[in-house]
Protein backbone atom coordinates (compact mmCIF):
# COMPACT_ATOMS: atom_id res chain seq x y z
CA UNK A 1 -134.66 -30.70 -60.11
CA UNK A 2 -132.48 -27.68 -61.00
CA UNK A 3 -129.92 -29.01 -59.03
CA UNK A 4 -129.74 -31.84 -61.09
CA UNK A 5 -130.54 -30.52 -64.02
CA UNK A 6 -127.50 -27.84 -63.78
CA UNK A 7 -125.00 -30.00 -61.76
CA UNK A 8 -121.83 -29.72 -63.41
CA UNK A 9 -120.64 -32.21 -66.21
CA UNK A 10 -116.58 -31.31 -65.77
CA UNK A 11 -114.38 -29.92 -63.42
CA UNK A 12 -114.26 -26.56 -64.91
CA UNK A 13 -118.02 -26.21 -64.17
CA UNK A 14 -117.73 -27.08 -60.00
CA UNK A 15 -118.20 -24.31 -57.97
CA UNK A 16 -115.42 -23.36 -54.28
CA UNK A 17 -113.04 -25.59 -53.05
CA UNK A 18 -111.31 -26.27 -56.55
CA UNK A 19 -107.75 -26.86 -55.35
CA UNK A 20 -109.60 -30.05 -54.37
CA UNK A 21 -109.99 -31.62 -57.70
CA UNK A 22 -106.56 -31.74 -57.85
CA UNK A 23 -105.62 -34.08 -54.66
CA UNK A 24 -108.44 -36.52 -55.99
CA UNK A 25 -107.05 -36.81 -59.47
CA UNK A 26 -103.50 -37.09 -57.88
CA UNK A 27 -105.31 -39.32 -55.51
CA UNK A 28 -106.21 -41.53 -58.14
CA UNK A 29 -103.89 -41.49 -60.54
CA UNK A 30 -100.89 -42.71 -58.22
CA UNK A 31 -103.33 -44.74 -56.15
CA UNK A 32 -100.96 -47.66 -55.99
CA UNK A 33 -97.94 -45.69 -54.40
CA UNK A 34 -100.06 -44.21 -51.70
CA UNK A 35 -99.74 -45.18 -48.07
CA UNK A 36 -102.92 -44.57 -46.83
CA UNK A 37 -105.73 -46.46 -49.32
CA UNK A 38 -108.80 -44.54 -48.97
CA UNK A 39 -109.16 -40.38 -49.65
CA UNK A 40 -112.16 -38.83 -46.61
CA UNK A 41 -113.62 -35.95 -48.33
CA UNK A 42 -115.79 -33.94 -45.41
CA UNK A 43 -117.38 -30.86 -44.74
CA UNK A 44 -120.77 -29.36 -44.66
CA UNK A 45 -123.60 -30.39 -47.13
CA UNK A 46 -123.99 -29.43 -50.72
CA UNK A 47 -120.38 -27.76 -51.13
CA UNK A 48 -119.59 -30.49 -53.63
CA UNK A 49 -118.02 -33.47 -51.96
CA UNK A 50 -119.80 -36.06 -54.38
CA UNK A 51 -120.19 -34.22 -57.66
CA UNK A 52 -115.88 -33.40 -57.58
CA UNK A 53 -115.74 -37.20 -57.40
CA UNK A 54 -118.59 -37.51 -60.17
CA UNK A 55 -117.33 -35.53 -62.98
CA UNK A 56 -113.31 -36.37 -61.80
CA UNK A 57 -114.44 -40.05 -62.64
CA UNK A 58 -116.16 -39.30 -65.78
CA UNK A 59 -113.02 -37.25 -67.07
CA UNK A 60 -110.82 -39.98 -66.42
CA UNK A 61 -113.43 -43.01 -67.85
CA UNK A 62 -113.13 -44.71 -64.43
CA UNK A 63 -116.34 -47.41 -63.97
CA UNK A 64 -117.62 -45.66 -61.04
CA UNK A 65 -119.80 -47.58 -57.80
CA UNK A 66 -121.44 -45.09 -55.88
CA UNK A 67 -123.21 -45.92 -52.26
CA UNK A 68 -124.84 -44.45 -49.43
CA UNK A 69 -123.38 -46.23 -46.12
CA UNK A 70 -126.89 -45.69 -44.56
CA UNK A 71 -128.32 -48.00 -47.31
CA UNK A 72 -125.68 -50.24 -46.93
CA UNK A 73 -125.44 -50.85 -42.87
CA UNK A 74 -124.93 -54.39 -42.40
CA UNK A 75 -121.06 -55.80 -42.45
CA UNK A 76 -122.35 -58.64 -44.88
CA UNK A 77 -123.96 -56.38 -47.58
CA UNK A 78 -121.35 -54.46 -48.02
CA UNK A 79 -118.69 -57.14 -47.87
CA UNK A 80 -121.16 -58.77 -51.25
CA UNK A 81 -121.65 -55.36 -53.24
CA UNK A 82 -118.54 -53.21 -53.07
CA UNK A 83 -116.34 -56.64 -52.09
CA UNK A 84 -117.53 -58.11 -55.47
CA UNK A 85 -117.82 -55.16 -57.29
CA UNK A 86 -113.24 -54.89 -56.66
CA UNK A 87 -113.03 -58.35 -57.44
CA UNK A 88 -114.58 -58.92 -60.77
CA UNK A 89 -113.16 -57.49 -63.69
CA UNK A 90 -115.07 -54.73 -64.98
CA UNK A 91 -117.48 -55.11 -67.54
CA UNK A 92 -116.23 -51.71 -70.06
CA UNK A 93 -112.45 -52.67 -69.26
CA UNK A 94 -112.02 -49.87 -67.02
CA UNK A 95 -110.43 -48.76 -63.84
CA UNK A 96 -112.60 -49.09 -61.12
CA UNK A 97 -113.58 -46.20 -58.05
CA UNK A 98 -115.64 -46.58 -55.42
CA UNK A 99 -117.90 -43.62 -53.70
CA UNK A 100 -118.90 -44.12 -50.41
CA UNK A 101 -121.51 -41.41 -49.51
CA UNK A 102 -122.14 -39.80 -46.29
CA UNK A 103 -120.71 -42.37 -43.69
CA UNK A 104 -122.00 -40.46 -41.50
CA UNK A 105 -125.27 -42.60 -41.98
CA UNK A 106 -123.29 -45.47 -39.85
CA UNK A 107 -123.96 -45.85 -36.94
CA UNK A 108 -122.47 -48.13 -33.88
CA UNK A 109 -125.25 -49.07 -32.66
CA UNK A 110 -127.21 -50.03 -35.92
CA UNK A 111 -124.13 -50.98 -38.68
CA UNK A 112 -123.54 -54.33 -37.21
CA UNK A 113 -119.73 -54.30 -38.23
CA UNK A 114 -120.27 -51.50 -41.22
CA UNK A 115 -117.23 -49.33 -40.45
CA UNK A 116 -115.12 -52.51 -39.62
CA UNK A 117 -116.08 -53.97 -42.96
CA UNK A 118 -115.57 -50.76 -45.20
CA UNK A 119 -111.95 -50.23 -43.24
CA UNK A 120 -111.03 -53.92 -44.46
CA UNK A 121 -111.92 -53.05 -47.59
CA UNK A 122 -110.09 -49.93 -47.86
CA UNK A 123 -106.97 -52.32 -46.81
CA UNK A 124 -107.35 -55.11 -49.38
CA UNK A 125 -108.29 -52.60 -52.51
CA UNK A 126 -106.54 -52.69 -55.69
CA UNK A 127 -108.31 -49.80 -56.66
CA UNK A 128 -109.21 -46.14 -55.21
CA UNK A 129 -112.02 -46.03 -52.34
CA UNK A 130 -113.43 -41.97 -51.60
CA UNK A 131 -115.52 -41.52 -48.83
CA UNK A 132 -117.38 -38.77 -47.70
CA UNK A 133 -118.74 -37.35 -44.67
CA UNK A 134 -120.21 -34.13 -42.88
CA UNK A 135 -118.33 -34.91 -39.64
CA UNK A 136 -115.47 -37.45 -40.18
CA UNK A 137 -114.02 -36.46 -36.39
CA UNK A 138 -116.52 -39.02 -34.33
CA UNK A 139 -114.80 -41.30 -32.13
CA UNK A 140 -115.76 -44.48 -34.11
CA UNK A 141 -114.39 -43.48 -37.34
CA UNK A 142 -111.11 -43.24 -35.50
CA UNK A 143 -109.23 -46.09 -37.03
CA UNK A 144 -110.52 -45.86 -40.60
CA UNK A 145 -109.20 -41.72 -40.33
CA UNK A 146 -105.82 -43.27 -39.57
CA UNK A 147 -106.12 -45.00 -42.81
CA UNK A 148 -107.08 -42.39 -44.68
CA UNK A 149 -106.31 -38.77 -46.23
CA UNK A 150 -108.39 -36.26 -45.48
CA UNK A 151 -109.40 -33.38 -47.30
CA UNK A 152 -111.74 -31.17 -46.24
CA UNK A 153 -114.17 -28.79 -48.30
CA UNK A 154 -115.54 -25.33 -46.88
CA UNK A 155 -118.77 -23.73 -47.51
CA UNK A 156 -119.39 -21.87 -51.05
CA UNK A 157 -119.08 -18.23 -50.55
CA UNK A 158 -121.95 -16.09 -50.57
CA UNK A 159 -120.39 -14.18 -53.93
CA UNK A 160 -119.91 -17.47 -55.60
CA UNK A 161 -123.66 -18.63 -54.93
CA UNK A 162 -125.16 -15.75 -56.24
CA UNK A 163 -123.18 -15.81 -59.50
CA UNK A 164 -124.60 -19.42 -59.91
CA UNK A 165 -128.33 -18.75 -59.21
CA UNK A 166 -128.04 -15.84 -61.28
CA UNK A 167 -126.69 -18.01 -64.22
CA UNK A 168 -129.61 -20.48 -63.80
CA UNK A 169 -132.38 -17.88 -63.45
CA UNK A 170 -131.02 -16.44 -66.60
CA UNK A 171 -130.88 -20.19 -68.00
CA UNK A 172 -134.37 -20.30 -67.00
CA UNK A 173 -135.80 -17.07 -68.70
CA UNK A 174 -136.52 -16.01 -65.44
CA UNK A 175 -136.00 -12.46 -64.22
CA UNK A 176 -134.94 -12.56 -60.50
CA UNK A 177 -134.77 -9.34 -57.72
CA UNK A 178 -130.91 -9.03 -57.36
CA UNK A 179 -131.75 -8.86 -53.63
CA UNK A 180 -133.95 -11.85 -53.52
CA UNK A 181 -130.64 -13.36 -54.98
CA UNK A 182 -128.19 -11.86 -52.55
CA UNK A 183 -130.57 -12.90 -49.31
CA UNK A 184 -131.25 -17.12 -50.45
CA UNK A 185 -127.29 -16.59 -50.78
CA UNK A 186 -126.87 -15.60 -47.40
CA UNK A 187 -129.81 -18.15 -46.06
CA UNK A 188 -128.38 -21.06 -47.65
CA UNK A 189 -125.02 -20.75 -45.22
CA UNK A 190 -122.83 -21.92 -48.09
CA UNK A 191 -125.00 -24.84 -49.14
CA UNK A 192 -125.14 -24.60 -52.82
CA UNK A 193 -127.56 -27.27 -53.14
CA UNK A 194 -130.42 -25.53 -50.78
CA UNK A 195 -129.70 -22.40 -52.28
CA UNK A 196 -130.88 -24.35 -55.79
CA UNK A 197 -133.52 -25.31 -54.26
CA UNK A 198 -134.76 -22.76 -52.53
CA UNK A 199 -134.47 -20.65 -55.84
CA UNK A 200 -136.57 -23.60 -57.92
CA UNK A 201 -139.58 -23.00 -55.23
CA UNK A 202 -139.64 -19.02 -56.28
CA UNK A 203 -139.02 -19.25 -59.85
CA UNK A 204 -141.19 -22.52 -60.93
CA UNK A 205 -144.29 -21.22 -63.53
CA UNK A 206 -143.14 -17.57 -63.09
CA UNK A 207 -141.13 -15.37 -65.68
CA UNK A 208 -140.71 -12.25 -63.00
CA UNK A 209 -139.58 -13.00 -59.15
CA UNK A 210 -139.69 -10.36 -56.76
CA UNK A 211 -138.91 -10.04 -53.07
CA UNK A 212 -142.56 -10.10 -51.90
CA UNK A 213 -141.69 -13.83 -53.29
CA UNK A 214 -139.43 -14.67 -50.61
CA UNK A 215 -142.91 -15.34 -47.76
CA UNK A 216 -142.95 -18.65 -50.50
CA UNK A 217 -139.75 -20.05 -48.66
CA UNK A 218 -140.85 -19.05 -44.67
């Protein structure tokens, strides 16, 4: 996938909401003098919530344990794999950060004690816990907001999306319409990721991309 294949490797390389990168590294770094023990990243999808974590954990050589809460619904599962994952010492002699992805995936119905368990965990860590979510204001994520910061991250602007699809189709010796890359800009609604996506359906086994191309995506 292009997305994966041109998803950035350091800070320098994320694209919008780059003030961001700062509060996690500050986040991190004096981890043991905050008051609140767990750092809510939200917004919309694919405006990079997870890859600002991602590359901010590779720059600082932090042994990094990423989950999806949907995976992970169940109180006792992830009491044993993130609980024991902070308690043992880590295997490369590194600080430790957790990722929990798109909470959003628990639900009260279905998590059997999810959210309880991930708040006591965010309480008892000796080491950073970021969580993300699309919409972090839902009643039952009430108490574990209380306990956390919040940080929110805003759709990529149009301008900045088309600057990075051009800079792939050029990557990819492909020669794109300058309008079919101004209009998956302004489809994709500030989701980077679609907009990747949509321009890997156009471009795949062709050198020249046009806007008759476009009928691909509808």
């Amino acid at each position: 996938m292009l997305s994966t294949k041109y998803a950035p490797k350091t800070t320098d390389q994320l694209v919008g909401n780059i003030p961001n990168i700062q509060v996690i590294k500050n986040f991190i770094l004096g981890y043991k003098k905050q008051k609140k023990k767990a750092l809510l990243l939200y917004g919309p999808p694919g405006v990079g919530k997870t890859q600002s974590v991602y590359v901010t954990s590779k720059e600082f050589d932090l042994e990094l344990l990423d989950l999806n809460a949907s995976d992970f619904r169940n109180k006792d599962i992830i009491m044993d794999v993130i609980g024991n994952f902070l308690k043992q010492q880590s295997l490369f002699q590194k600080q430790k950060l957790v990722l929990i992805d798109e909470i959003d995936g628990l639900s009260n119905q279905e998590d059997r004690g999810g959210i309880q368990a991930i708040l006591e965990l965010v309480l008892d860590s000796t080491y950073p816990i970021i969580i993300t979510a699309n919409n972090p204001f839902d009643s039952k994520f009430s108490s574990l907001r209380s306990k956390s910061i919040l940080l929110e991250y805003k759709a990529i602007s149009q301008k900045e999306i088309e600057k990075t699809l051009k800079i792939i189709s050029q990557k990819e010796k492909t020669e794109v319409d300058p309008l079919v890359l101004i209009m998956l800009s302004q489809s994709s609604r500030g989701d980077l990721r679609a907009a990747i996506n949509d321009l890997q359906v156009l471009i795949t086994n062709k050198k020249v991309v046009g806007l008759s191309d476009l009928e691909v995506l509808s």
